[in-house]
PDB file of N, CA and C in Angstrom:
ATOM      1  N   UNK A   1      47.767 -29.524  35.285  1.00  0.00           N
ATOM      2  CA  UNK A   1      46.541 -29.740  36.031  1.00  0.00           C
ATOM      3  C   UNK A   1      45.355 -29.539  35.094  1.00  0.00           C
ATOM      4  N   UNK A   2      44.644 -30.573  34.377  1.00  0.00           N
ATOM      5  CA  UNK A   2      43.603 -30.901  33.607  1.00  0.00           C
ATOM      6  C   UNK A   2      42.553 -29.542  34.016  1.00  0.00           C
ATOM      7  N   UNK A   3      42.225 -29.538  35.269  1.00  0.00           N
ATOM      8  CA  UNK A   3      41.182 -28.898  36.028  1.00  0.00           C
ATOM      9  C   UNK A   3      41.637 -27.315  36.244  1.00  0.00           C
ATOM     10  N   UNK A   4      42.563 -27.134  36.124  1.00  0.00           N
ATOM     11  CA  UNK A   4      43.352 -25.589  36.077  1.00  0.00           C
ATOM     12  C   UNK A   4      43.286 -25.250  34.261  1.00  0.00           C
ATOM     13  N   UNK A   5      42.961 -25.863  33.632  1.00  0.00           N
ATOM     14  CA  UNK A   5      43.122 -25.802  32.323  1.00  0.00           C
ATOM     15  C   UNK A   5      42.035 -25.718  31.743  1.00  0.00           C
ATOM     16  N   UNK A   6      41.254 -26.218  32.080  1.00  0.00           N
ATOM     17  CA  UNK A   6      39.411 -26.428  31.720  1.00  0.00           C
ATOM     18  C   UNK A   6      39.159 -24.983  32.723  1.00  0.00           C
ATOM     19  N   UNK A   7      39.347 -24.610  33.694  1.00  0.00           N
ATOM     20  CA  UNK A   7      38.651 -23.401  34.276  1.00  0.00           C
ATOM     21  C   UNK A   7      39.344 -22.119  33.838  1.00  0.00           C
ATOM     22  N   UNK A   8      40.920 -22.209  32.695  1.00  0.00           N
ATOM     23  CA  UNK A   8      41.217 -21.143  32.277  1.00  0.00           C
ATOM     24  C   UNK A   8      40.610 -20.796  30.605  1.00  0.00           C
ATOM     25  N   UNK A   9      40.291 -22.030  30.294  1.00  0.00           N
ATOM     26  CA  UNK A   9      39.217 -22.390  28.968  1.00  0.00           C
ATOM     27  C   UNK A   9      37.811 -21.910  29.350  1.00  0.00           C
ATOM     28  N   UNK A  10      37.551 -22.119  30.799  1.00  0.00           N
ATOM     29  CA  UNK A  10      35.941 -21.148  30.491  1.00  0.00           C
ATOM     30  C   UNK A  10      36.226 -20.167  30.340  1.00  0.00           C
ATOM     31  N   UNK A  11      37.091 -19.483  31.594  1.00  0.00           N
ATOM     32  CA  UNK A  11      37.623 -18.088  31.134  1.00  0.00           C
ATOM     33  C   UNK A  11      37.421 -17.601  30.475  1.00  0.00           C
ATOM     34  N   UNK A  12      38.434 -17.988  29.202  1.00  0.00           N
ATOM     35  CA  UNK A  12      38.492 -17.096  28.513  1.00  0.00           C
ATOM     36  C   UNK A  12      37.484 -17.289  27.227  1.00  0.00           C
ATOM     37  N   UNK A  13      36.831 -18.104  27.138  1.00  0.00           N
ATOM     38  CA  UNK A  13      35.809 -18.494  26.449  1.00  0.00           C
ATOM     39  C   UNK A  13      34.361 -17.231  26.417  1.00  0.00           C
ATOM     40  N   UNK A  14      34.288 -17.285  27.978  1.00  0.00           N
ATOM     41  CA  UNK A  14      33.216 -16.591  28.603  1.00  0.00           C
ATOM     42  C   UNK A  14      33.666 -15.240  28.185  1.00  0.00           C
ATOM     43  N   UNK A  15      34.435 -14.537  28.516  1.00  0.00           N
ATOM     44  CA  UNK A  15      34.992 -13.217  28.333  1.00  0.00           C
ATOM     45  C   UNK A  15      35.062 -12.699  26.550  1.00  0.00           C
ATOM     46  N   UNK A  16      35.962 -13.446  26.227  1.00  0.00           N
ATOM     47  CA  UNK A  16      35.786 -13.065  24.779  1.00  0.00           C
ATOM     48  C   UNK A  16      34.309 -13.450  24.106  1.00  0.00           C
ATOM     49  N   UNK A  17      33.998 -14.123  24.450  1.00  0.00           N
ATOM     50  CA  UNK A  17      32.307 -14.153  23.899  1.00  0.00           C
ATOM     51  C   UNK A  17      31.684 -12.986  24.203  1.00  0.00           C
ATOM     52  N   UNK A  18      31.767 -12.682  25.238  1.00  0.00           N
ATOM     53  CA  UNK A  18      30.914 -11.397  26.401  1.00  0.00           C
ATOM     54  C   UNK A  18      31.327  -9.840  25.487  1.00  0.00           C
ATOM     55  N   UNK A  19      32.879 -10.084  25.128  1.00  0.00           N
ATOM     56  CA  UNK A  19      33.791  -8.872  24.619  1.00  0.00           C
ATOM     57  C   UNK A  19      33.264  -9.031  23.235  1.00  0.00           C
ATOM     58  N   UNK A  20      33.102  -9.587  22.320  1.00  0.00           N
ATOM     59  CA  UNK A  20      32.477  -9.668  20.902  1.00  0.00           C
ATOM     60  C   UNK A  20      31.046  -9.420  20.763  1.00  0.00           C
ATOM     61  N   UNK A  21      30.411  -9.650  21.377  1.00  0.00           N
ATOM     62  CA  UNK A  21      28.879  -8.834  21.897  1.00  0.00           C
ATOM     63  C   UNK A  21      29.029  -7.811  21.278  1.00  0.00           C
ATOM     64  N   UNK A  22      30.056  -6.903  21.850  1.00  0.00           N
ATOM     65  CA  UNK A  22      30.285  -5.623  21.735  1.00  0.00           C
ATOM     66  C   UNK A  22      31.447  -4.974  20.610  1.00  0.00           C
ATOM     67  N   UNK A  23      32.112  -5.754  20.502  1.00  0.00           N
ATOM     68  CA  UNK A  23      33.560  -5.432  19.975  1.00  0.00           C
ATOM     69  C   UNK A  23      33.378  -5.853  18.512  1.00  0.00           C
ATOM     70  N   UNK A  24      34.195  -6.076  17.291  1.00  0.00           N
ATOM     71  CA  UNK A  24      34.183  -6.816  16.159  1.00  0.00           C
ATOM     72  C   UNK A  24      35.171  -8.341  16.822  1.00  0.00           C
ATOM     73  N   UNK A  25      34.735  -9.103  16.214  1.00  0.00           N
ATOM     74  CA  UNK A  25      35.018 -10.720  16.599  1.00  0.00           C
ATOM     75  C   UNK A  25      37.008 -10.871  16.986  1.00  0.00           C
ATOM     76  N   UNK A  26      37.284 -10.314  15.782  1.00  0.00           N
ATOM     77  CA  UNK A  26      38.827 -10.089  15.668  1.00  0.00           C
ATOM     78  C   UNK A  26      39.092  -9.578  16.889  1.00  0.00           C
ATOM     79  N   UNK A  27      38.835  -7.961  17.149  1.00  0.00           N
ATOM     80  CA  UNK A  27      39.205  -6.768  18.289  1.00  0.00           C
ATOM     81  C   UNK A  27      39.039  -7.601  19.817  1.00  0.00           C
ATOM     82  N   UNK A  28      38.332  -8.918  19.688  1.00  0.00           N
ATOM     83  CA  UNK A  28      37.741  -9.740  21.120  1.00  0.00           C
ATOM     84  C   UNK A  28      39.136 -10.338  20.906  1.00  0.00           C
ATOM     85  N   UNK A  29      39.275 -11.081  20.134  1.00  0.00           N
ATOM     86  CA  UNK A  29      40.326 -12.559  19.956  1.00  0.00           C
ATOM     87  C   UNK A  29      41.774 -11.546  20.240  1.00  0.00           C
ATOM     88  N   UNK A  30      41.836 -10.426  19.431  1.00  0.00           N
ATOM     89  CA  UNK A  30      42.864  -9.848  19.677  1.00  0.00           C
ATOM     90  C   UNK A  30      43.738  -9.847  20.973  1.00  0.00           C
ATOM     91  N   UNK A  31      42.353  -8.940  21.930  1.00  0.00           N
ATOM     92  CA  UNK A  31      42.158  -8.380  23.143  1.00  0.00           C
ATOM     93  C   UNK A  31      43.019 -10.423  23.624  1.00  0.00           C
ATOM     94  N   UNK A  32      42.345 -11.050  23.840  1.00  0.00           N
ATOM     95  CA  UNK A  32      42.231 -12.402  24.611  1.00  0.00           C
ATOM     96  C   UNK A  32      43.474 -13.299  23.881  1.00  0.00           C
ATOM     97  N   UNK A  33      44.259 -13.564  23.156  1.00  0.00           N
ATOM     98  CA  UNK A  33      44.878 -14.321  22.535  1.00  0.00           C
ATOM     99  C   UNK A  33      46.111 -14.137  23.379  1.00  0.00           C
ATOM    100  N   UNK A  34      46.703 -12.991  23.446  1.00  0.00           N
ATOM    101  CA  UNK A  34      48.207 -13.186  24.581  1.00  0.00           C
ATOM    102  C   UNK A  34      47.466 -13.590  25.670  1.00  0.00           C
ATOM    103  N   UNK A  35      46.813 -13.117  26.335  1.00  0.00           N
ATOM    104  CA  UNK A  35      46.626 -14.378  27.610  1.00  0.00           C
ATOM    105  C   UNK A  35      46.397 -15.540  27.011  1.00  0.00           C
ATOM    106  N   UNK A  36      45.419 -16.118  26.296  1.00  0.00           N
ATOM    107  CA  UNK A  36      45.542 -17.428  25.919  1.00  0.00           C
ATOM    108  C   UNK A  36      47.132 -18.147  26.030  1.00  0.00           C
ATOM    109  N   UNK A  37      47.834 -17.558  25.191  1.00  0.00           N
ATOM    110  CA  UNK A  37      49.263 -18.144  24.693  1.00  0.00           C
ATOM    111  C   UNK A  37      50.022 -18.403  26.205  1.00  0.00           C
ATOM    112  N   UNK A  38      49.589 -16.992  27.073  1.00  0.00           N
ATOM    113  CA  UNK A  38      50.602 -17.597  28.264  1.00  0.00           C
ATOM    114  C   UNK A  38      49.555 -18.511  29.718  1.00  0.00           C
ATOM    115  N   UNK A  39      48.649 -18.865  29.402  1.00  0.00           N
ATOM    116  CA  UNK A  39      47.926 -19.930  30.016  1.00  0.00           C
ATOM    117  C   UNK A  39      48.365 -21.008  29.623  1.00  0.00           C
ATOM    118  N   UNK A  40      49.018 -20.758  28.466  1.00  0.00           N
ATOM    119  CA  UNK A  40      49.306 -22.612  27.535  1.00  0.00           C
ATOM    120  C   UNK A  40      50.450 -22.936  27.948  1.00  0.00           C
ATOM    121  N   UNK A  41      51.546 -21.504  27.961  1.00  0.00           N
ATOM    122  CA  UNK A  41      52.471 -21.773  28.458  1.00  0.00           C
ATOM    123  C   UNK A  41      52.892 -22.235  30.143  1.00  0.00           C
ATOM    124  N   UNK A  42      52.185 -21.578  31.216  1.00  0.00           N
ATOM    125  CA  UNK A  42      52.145 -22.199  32.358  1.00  0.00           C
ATOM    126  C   UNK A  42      51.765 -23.376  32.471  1.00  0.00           C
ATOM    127  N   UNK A  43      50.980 -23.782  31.772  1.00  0.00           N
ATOM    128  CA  UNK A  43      50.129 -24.699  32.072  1.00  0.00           C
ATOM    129  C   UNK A  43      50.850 -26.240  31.116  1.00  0.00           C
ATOM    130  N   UNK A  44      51.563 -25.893  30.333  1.00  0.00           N
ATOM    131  CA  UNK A  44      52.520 -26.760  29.385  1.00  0.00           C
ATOM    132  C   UNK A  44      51.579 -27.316  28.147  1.00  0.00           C
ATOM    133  N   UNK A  45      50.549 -26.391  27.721  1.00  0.00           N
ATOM    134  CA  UNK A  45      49.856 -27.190  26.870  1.00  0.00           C
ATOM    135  C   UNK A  45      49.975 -26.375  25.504  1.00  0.00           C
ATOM    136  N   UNK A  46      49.229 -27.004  24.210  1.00  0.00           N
ATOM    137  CA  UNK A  46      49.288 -26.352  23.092  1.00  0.00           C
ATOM    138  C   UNK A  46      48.092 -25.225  23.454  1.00  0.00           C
ATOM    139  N   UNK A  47      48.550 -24.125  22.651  1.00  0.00           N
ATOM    140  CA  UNK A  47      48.063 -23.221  22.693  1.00  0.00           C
ATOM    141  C   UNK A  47      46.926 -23.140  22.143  1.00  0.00           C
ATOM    142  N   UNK A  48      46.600 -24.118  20.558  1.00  0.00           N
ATOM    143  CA  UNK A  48      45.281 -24.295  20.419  1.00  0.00           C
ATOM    144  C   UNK A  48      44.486 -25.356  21.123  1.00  0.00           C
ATOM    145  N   UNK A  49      44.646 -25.497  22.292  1.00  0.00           N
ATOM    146  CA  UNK A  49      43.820 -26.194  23.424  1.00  0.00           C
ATOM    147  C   UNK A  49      43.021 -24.639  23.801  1.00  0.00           C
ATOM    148  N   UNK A  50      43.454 -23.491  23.695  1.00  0.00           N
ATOM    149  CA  UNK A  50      42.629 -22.309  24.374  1.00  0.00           C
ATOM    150  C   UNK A  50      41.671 -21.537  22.741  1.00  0.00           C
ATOM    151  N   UNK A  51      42.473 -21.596  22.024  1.00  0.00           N
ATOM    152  CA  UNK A  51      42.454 -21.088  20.675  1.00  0.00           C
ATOM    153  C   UNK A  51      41.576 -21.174  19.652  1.00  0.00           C
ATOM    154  N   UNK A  52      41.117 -22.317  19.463  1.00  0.00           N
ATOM    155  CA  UNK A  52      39.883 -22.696  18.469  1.00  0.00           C
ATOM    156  C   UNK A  52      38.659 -22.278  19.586  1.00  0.00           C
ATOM    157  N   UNK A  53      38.537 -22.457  21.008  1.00  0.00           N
ATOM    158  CA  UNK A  53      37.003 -22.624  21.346  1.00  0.00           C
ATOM    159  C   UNK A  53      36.803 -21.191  21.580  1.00  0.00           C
ATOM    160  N   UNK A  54      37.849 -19.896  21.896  1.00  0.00           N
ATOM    161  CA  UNK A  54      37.917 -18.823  21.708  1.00  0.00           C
ATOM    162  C   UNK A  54      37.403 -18.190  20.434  1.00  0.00           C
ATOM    163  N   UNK A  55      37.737 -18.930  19.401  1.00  0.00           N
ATOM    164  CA  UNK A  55      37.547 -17.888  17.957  1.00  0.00           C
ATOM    165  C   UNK A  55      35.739 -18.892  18.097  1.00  0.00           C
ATOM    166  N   UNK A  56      35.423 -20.068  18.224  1.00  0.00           N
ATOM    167  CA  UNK A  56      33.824 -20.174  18.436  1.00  0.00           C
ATOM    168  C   UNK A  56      33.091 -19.566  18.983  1.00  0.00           C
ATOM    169  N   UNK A  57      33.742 -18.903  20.714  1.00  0.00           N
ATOM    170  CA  UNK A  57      33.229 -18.257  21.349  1.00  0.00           C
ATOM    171  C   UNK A  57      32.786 -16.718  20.805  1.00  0.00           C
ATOM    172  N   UNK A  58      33.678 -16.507  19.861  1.00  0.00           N
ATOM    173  CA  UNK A  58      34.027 -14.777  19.339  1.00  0.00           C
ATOM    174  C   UNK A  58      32.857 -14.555  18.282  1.00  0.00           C
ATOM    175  N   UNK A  59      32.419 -16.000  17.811  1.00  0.00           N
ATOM    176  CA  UNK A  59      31.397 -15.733  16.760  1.00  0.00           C
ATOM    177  C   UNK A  59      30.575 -15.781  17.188  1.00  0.00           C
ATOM    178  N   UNK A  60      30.143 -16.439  17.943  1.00  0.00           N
ATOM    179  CA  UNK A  60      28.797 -17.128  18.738  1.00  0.00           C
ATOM    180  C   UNK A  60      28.294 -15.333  19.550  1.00  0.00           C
ATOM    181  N   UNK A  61      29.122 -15.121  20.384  1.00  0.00           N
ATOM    182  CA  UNK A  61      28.869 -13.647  21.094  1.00  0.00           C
ATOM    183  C   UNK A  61      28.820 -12.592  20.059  1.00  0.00           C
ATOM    184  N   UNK A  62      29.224 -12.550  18.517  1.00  0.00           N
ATOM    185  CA  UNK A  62      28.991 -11.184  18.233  1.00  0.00           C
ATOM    186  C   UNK A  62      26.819 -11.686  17.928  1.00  0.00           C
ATOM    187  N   UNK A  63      26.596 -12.558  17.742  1.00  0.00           N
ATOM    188  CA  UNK A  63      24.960 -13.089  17.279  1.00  0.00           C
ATOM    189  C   UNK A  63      24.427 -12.306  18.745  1.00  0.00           C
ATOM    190  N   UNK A  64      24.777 -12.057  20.091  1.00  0.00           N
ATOM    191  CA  UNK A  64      24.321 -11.187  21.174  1.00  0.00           C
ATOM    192  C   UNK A  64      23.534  -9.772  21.141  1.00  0.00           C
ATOM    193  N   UNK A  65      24.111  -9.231  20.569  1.00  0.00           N
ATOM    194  CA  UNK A  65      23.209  -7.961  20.488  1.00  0.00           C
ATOM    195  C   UNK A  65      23.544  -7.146  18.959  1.00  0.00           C
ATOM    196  N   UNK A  66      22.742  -6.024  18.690  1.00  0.00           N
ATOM    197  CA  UNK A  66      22.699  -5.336  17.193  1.00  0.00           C
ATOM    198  C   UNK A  66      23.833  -5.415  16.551  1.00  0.00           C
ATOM    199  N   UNK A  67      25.111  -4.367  17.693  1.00  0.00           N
ATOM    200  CA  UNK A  67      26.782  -4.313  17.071  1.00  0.00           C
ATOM    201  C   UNK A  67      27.043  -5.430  16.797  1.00  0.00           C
ATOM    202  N   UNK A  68      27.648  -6.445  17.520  1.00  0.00           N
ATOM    203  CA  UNK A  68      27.845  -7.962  17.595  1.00  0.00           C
ATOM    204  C   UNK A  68      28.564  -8.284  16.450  1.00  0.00           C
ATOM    205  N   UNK A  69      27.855  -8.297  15.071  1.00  0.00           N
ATOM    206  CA  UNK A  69      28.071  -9.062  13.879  1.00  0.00           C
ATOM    207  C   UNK A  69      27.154  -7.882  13.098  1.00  0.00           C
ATOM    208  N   UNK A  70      27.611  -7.590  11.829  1.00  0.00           N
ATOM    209  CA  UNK A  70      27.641  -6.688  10.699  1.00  0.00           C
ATOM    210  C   UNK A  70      25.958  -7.235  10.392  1.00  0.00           C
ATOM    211  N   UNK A  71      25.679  -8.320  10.015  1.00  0.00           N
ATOM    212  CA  UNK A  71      24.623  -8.827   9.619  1.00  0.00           C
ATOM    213  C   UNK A  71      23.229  -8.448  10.438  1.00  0.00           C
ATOM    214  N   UNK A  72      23.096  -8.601  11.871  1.00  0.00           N
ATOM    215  CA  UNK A  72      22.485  -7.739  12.518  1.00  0.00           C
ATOM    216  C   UNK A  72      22.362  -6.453  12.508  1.00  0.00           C
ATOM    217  N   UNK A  73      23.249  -5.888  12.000  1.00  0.00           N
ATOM    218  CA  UNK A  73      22.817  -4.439  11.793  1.00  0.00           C
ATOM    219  C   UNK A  73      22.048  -4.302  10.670  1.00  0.00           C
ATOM    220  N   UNK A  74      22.390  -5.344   9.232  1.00  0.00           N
ATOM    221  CA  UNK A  74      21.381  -5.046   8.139  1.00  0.00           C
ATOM    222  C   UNK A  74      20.456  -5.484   8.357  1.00  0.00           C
ATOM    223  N   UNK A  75      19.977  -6.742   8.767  1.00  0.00           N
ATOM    224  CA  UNK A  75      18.689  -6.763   9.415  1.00  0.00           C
ATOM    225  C   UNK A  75      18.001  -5.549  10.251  1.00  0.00           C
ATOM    226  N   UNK A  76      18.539  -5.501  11.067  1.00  0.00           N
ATOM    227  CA  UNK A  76      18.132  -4.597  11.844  1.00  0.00           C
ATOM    228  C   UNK A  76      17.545  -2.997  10.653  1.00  0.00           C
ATOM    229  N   UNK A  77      18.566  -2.565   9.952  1.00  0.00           N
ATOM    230  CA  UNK A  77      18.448  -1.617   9.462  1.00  0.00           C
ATOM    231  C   UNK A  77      17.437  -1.737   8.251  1.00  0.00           C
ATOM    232  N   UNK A  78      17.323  -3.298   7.453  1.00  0.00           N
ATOM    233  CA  UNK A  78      15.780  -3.914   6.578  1.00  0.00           C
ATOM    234  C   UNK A  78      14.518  -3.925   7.052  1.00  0.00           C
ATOM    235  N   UNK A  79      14.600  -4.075   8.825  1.00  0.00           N
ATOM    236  CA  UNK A  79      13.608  -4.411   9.139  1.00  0.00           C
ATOM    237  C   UNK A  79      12.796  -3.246   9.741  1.00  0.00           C
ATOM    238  N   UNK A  80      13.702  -1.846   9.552  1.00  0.00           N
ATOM    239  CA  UNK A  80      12.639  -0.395   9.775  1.00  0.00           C
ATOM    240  C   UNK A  80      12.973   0.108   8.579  1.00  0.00           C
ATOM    241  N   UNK A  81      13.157   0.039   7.375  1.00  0.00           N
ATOM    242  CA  UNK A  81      12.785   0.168   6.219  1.00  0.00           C
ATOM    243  C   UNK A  81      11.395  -0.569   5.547  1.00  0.00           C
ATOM    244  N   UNK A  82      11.105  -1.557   6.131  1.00  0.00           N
ATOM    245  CA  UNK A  82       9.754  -2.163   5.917  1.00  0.00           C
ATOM    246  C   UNK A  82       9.144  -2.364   6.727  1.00  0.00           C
ATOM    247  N   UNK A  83       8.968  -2.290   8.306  1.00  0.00           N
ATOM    248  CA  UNK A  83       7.897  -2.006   9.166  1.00  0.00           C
ATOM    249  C   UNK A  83       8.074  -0.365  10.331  1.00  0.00           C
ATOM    250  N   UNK A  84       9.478   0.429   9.789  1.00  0.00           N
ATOM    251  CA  UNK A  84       9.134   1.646  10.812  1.00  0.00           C
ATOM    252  C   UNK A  84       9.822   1.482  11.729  1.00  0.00           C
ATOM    253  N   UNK A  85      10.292   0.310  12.381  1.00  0.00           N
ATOM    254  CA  UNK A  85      10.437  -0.336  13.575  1.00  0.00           C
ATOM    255  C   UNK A  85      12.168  -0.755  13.870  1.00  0.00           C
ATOM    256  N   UNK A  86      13.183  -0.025  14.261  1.00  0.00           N
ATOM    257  CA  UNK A  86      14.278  -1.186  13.977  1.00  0.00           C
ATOM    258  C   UNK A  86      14.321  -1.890  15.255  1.00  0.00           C
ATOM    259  N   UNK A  87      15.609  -3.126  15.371  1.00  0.00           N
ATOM    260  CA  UNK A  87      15.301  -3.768  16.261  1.00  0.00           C
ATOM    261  C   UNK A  87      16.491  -2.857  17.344  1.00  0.00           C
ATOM    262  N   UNK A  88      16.220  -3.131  18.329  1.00  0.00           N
ATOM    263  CA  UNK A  88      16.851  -2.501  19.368  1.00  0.00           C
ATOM    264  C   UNK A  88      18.171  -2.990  19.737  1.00  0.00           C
ATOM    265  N   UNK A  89      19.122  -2.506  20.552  1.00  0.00           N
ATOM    266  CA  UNK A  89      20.169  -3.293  21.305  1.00  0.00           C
ATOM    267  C   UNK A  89      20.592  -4.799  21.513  1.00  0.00           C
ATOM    268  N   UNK A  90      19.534  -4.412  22.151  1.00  0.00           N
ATOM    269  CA  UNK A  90      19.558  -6.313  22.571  1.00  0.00           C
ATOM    270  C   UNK A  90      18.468  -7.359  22.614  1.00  0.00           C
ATOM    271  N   UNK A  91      17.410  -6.444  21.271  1.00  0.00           N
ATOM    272  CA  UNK A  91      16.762  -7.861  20.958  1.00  0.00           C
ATOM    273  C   UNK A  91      17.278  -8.785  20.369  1.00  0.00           C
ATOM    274  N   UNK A  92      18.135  -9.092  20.454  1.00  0.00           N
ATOM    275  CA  UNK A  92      19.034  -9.886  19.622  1.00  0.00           C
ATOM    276  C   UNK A  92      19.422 -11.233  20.743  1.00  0.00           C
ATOM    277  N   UNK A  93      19.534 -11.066  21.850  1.00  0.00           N
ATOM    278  CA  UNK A  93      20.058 -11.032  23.187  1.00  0.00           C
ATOM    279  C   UNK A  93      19.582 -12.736  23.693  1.00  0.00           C
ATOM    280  N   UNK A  94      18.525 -12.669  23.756  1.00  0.00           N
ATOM    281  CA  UNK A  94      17.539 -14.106  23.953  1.00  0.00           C
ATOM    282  C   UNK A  94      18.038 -14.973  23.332  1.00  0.00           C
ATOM    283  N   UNK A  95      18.050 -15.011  21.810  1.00  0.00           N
ATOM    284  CA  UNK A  95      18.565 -15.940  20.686  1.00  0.00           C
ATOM    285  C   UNK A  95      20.059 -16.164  20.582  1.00  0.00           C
ATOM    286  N   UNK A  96      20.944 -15.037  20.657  1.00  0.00           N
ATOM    287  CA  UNK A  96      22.237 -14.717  20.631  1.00  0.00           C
ATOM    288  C   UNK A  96      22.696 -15.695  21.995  1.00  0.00           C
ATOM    289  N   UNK A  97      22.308 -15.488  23.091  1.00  0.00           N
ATOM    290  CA  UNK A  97      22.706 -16.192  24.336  1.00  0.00           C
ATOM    291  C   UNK A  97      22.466 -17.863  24.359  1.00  0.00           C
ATOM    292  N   UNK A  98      21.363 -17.937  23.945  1.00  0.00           N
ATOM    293  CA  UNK A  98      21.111 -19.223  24.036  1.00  0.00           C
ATOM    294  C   UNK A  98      21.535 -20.283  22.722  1.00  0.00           C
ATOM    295  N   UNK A  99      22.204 -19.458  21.964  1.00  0.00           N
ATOM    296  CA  UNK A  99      23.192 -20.001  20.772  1.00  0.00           C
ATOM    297  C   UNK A  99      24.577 -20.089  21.322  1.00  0.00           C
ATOM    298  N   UNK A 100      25.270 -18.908  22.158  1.00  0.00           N
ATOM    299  CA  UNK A 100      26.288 -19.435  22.559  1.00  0.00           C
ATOM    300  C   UNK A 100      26.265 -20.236  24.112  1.00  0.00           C
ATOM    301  N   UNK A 101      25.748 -19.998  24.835  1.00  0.00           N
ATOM    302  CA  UNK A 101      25.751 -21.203  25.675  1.00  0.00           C
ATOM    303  C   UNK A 101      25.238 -22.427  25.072  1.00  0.00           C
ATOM    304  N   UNK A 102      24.774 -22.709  23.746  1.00  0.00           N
ATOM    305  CA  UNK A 102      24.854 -24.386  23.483  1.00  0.00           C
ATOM    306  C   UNK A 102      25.795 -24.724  22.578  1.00  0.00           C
ATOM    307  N   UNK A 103      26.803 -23.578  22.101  1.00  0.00           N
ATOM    308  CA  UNK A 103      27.776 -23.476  21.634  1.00  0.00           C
ATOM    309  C   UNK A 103      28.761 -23.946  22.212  1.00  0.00           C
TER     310      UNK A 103
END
């Protein structure tokens, strides 16, 4: 069922994006990959039908907030070394979101 397959692809799309926010990108895909495998399997499809838009999703969500992705933190940590100021949680959040939803 095409339509049972596309709504277990937002799924898990949505979730592991949401979980890498927070998590390191891997620790998301980790978490989400056995379900992936047995969605593919009910469902009779290849498994990288769930698999590639998951590991996009995993990058796209760590750009969400400070933890997210390593790189945000050095920013973050450059940018109150030269104005005082670091960036917070989830200023990151605005830009980060609207990269992975056009992701």
């Amino acid at each position: 069922n095409l339509s049972g397959v596309r709504s277990q692809l937002a799924l898990l799309v949505i979730v592991v994006t949401i979980l890498s926010a927070f998590v390191k990108n891997i620790g998301a895909l980790a978490i989400m990959i056995p379900i992936a495998f047995q969605f593919a399997r009910r469902s009779s499809v290849s498994p990288s039908i769930f698999l590639m838009p998951m590991a996009f999703g995993s990058l796209l969500g760590g750009l969400m907030t400070q933890v997210g992705t390593s790189p945000n933190i050095v920013v973050s940590r450059v940018r109150e070394e030269l104005t005082g100021t670091a960036f917070t949680m989830f200023d990151f959040t605005p830009v980060g979101a609207a990269l992975a939803a056009a992701g």
